[in-house]
N, C-alpha and C. Protein backbone atom coordinates (compact mmCIF):
# COMPACT_ATOMS: atom_id res chain seq x y z
N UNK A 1 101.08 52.56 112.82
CA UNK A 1 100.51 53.70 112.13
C UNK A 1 100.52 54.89 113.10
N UNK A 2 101.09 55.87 112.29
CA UNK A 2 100.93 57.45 113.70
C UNK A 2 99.92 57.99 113.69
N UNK A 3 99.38 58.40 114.75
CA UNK A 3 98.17 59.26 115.33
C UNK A 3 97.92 59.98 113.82
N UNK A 4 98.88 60.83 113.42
CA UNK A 4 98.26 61.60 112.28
C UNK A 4 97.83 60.61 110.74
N UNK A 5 98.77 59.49 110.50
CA UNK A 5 97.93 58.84 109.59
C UNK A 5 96.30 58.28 109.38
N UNK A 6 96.41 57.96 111.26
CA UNK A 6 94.77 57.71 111.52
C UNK A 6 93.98 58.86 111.05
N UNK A 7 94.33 59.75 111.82
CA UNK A 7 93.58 60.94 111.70
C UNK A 7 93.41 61.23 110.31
N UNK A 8 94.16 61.12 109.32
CA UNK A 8 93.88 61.44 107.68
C UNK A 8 93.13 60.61 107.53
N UNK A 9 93.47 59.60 107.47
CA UNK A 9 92.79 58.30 106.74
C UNK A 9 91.00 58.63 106.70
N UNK A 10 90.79 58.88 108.47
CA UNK A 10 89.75 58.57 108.87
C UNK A 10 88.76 60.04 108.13
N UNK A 11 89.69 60.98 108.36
CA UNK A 11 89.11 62.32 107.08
C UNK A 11 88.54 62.28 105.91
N UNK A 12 89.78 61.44 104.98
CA UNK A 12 89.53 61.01 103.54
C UNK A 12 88.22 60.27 103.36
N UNK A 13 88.25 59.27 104.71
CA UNK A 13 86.71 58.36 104.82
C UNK A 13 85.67 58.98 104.86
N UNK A 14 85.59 60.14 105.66
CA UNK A 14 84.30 60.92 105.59
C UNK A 14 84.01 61.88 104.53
N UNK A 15 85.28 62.15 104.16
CA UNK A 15 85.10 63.00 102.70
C UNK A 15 84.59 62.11 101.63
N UNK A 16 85.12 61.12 101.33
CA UNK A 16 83.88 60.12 100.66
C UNK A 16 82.73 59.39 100.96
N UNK A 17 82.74 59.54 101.93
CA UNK A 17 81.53 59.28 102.21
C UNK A 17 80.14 60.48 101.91
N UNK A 18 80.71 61.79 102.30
CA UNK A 18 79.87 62.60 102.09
C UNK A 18 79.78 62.92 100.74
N UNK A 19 80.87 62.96 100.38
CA UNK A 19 80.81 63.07 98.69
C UNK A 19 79.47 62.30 97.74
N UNK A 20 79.86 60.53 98.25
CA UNK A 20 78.73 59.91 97.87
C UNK A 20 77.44 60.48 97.99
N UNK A 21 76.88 60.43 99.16
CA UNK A 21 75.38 60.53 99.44
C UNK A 21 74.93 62.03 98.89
N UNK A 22 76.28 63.51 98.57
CA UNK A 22 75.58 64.55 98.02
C UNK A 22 75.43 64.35 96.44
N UNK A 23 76.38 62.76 95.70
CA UNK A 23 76.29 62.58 94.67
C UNK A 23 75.05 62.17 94.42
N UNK A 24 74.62 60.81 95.24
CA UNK A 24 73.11 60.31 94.99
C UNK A 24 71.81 61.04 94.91
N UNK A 25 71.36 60.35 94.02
CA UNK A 25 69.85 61.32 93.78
C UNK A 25 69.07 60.98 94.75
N UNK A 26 67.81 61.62 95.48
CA UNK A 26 67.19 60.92 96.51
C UNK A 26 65.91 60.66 95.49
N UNK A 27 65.24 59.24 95.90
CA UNK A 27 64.84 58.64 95.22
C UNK A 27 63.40 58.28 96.27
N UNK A 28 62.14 58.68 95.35
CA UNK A 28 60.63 58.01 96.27
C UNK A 28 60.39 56.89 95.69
N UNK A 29 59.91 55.61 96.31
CA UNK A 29 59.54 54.44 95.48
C UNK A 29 57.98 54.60 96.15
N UNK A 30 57.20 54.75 94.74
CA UNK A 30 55.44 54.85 94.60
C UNK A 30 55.07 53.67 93.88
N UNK A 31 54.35 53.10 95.04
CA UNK A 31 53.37 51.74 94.33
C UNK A 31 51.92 52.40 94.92
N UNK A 32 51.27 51.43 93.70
CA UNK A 32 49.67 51.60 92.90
C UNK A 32 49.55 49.94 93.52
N UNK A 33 48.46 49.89 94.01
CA UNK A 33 47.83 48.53 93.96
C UNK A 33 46.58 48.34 92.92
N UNK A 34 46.17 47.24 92.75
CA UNK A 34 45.49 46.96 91.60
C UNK A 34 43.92 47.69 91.63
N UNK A 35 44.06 47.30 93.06
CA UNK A 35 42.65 48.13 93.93
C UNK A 35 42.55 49.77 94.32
N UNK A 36 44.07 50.30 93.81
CA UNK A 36 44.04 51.47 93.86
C UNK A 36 44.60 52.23 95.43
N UNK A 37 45.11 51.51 96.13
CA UNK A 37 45.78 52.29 97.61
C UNK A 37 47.50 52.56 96.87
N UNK A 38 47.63 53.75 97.72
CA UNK A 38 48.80 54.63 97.06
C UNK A 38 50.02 54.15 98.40
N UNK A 39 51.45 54.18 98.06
CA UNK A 39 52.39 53.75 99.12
C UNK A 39 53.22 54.62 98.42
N UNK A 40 53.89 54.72 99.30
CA UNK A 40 55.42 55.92 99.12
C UNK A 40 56.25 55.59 99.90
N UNK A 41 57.37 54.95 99.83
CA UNK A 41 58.24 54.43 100.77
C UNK A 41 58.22 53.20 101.22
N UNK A 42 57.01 52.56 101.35
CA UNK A 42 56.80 51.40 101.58
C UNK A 42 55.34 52.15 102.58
N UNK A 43 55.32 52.96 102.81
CA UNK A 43 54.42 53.62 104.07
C UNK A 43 52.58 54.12 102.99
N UNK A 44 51.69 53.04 103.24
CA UNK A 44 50.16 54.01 102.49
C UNK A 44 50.24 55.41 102.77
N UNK A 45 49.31 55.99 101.71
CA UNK A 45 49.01 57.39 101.72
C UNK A 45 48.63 57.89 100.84
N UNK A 46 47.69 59.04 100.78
CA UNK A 46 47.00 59.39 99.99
C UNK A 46 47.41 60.35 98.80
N UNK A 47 46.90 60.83 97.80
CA UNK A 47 46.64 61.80 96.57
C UNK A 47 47.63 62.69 97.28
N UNK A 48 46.49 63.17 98.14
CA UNK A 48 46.93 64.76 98.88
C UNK A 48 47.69 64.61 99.76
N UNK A 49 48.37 63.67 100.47
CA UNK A 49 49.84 63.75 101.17
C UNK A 49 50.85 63.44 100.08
N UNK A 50 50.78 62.71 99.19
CA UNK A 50 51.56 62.50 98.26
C UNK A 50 52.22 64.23 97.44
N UNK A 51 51.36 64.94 96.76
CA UNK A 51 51.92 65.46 96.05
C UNK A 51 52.53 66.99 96.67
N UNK A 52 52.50 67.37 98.21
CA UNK A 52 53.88 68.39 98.70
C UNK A 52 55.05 66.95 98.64
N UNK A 53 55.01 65.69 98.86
CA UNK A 53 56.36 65.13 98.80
C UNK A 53 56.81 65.10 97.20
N UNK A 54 55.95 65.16 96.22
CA UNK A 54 56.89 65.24 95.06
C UNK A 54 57.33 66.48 94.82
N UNK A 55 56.51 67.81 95.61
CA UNK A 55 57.22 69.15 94.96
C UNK A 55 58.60 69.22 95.96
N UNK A 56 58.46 68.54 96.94
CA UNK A 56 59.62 68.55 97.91
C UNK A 56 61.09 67.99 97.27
N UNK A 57 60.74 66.65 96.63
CA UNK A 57 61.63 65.64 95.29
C UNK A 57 61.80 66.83 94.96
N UNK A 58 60.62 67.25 93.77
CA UNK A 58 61.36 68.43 92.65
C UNK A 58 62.44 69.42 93.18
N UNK A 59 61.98 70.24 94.27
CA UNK A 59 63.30 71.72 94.63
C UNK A 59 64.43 70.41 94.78
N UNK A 60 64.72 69.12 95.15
CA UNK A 60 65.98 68.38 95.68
C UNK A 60 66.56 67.59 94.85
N UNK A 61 65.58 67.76 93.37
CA UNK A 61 66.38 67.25 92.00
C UNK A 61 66.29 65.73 92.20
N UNK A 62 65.23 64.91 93.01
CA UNK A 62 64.99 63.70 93.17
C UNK A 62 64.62 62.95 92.03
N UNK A 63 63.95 61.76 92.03
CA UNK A 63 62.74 61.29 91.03
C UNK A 63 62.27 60.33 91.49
N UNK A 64 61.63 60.19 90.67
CA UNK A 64 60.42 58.31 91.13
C UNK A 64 60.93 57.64 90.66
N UNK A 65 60.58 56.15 91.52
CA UNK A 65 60.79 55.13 91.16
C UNK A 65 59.10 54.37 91.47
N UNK A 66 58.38 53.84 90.48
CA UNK A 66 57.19 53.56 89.85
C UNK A 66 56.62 52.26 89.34
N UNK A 67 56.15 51.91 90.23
CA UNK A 67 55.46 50.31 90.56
C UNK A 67 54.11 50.37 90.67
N UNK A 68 53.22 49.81 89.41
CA UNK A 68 51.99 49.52 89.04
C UNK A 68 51.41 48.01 89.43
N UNK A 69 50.28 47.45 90.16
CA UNK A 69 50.43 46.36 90.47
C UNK A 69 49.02 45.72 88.89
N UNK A 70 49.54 44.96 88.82
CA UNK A 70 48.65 44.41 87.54
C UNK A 70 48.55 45.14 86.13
N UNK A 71 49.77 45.50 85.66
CA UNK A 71 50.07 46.35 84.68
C UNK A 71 49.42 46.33 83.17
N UNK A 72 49.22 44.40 83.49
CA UNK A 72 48.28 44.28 82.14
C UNK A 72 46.76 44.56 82.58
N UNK A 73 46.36 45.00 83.44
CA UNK A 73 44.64 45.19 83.57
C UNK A 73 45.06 46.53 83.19
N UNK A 74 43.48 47.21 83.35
CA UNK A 74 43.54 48.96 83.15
C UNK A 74 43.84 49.41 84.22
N UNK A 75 44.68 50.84 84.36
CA UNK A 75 44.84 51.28 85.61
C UNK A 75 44.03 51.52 85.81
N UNK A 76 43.46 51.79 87.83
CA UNK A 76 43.49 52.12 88.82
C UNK A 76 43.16 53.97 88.50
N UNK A 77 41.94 54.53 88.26
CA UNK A 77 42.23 56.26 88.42
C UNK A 77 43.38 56.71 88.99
N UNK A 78 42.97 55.73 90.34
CA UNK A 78 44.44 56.32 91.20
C UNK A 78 46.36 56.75 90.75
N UNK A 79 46.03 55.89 90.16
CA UNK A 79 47.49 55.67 89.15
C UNK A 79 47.59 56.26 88.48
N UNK A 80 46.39 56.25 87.72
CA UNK A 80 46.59 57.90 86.76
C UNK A 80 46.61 59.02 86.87
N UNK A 81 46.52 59.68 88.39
CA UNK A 81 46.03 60.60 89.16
C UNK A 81 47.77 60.83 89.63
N UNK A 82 48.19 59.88 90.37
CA UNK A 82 49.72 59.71 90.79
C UNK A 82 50.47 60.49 89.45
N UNK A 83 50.46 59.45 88.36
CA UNK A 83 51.38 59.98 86.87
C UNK A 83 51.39 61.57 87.12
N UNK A 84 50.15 61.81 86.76
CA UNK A 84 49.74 63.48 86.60
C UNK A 84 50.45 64.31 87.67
N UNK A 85 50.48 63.83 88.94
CA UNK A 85 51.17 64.87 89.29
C UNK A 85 52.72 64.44 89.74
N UNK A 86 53.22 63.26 88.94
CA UNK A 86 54.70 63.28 89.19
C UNK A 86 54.75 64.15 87.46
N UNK A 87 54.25 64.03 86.94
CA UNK A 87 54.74 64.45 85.47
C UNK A 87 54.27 66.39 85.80
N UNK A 88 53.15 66.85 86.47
CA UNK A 88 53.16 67.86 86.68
C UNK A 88 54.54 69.00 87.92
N UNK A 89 54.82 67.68 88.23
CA UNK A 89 56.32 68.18 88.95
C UNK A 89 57.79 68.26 88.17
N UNK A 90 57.49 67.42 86.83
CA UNK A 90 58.45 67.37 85.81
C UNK A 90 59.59 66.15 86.94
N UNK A 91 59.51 64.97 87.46
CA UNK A 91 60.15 64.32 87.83
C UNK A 91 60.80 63.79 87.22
N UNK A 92 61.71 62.89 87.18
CA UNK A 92 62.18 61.72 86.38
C UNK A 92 61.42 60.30 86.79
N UNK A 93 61.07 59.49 85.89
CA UNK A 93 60.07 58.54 86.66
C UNK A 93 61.01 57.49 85.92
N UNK A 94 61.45 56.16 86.90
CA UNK A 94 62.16 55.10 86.08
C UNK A 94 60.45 54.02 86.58
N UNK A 95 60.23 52.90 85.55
CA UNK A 95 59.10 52.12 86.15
C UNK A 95 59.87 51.07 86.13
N UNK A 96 58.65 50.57 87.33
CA UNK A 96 59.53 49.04 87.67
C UNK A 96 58.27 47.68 87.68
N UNK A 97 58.08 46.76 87.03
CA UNK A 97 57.18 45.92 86.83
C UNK A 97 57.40 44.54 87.83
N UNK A 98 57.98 45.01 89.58
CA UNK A 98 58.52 44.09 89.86
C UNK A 98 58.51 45.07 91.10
N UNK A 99 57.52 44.18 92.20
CA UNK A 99 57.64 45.37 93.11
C UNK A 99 58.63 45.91 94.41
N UNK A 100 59.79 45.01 93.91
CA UNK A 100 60.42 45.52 94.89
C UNK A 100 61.64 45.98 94.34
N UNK A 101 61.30 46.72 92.87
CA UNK A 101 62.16 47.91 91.93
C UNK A 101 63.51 47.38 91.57
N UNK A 102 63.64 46.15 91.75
CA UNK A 102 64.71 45.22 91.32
C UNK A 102 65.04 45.48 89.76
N UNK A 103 63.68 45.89 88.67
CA UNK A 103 64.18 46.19 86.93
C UNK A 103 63.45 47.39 87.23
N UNK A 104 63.91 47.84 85.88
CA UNK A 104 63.14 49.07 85.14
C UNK A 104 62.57 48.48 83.60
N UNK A 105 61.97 49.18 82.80
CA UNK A 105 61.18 49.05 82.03
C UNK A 105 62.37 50.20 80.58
N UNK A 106 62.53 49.11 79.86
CA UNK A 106 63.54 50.08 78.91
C UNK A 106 62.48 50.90 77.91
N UNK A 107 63.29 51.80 77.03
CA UNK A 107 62.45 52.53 76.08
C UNK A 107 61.60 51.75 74.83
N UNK A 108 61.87 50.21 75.15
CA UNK A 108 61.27 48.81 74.12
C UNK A 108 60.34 48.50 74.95
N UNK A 109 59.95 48.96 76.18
CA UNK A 109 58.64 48.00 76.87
C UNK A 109 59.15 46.69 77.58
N UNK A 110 60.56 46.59 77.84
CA UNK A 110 61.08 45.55 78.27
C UNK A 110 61.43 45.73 79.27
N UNK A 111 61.52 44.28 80.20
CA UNK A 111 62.06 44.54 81.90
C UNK A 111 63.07 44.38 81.61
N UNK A 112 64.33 45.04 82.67
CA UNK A 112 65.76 44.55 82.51
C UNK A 112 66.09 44.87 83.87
N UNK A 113 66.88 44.13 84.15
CA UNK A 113 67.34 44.44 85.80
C UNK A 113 67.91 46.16 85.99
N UNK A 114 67.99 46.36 87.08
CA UNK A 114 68.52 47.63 87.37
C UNK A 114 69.91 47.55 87.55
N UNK A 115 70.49 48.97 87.08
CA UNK A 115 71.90 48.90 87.28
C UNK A 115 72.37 49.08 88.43
């Protein structure tokens, strides 16, 4: 292979590569515990650190990804407090009844794996 085929090849590679990741949406995964402690990333945290990171999502065209722990009890204030201000950011919220966001929750109330 000649110096210049490397050299393309290895171009084309980074051009898709970058291509990808400006294609992907960036994505927060928010879990609710049953007891009400808030996580974002996998990392606790509160109300008020939480919501500059969703207006931060919003200007970057992000969304949630949304994990309730005990979905059949009543929520958690906390959880309902979370909703309000991903829905006051106008996010996209996919939910996931499975906490490590493996399904989403279709428009029937049903789990189905993620694509």
């Amino acid at each position: 292979m000649t110096r210049f085929t490397r050299i393309a090849s290895a171009a084309l590679v980074l051009v898709f590569t970058f291509h990808l990741v400006a294609d992907s949406r960036k994505v927060l995964k928010i879990a609710i515990t049953a007891s009400g402690q808030i996580s974002a990333d996998g990392r606790p945290t509160t109300l008020e650190a939480l919501i500059p990171m969703l207006r931060e999502l919003a200007k970057n065209k992000g969304e949630v990804w949304y994990y309730r722990q005990a979905p059949e009890a009543d929520p958690h204030p906390n959880a309902m407090k979370v909703l309000k201000a991903i829905v006051d950011q106008n996010l996209p919220v996919r939910l996931a009844t499975k906490p490590d966001y493996s399904d989403s929750v279709d428009d029937k109330g049903r789990s189905v794996p993620r694509k």
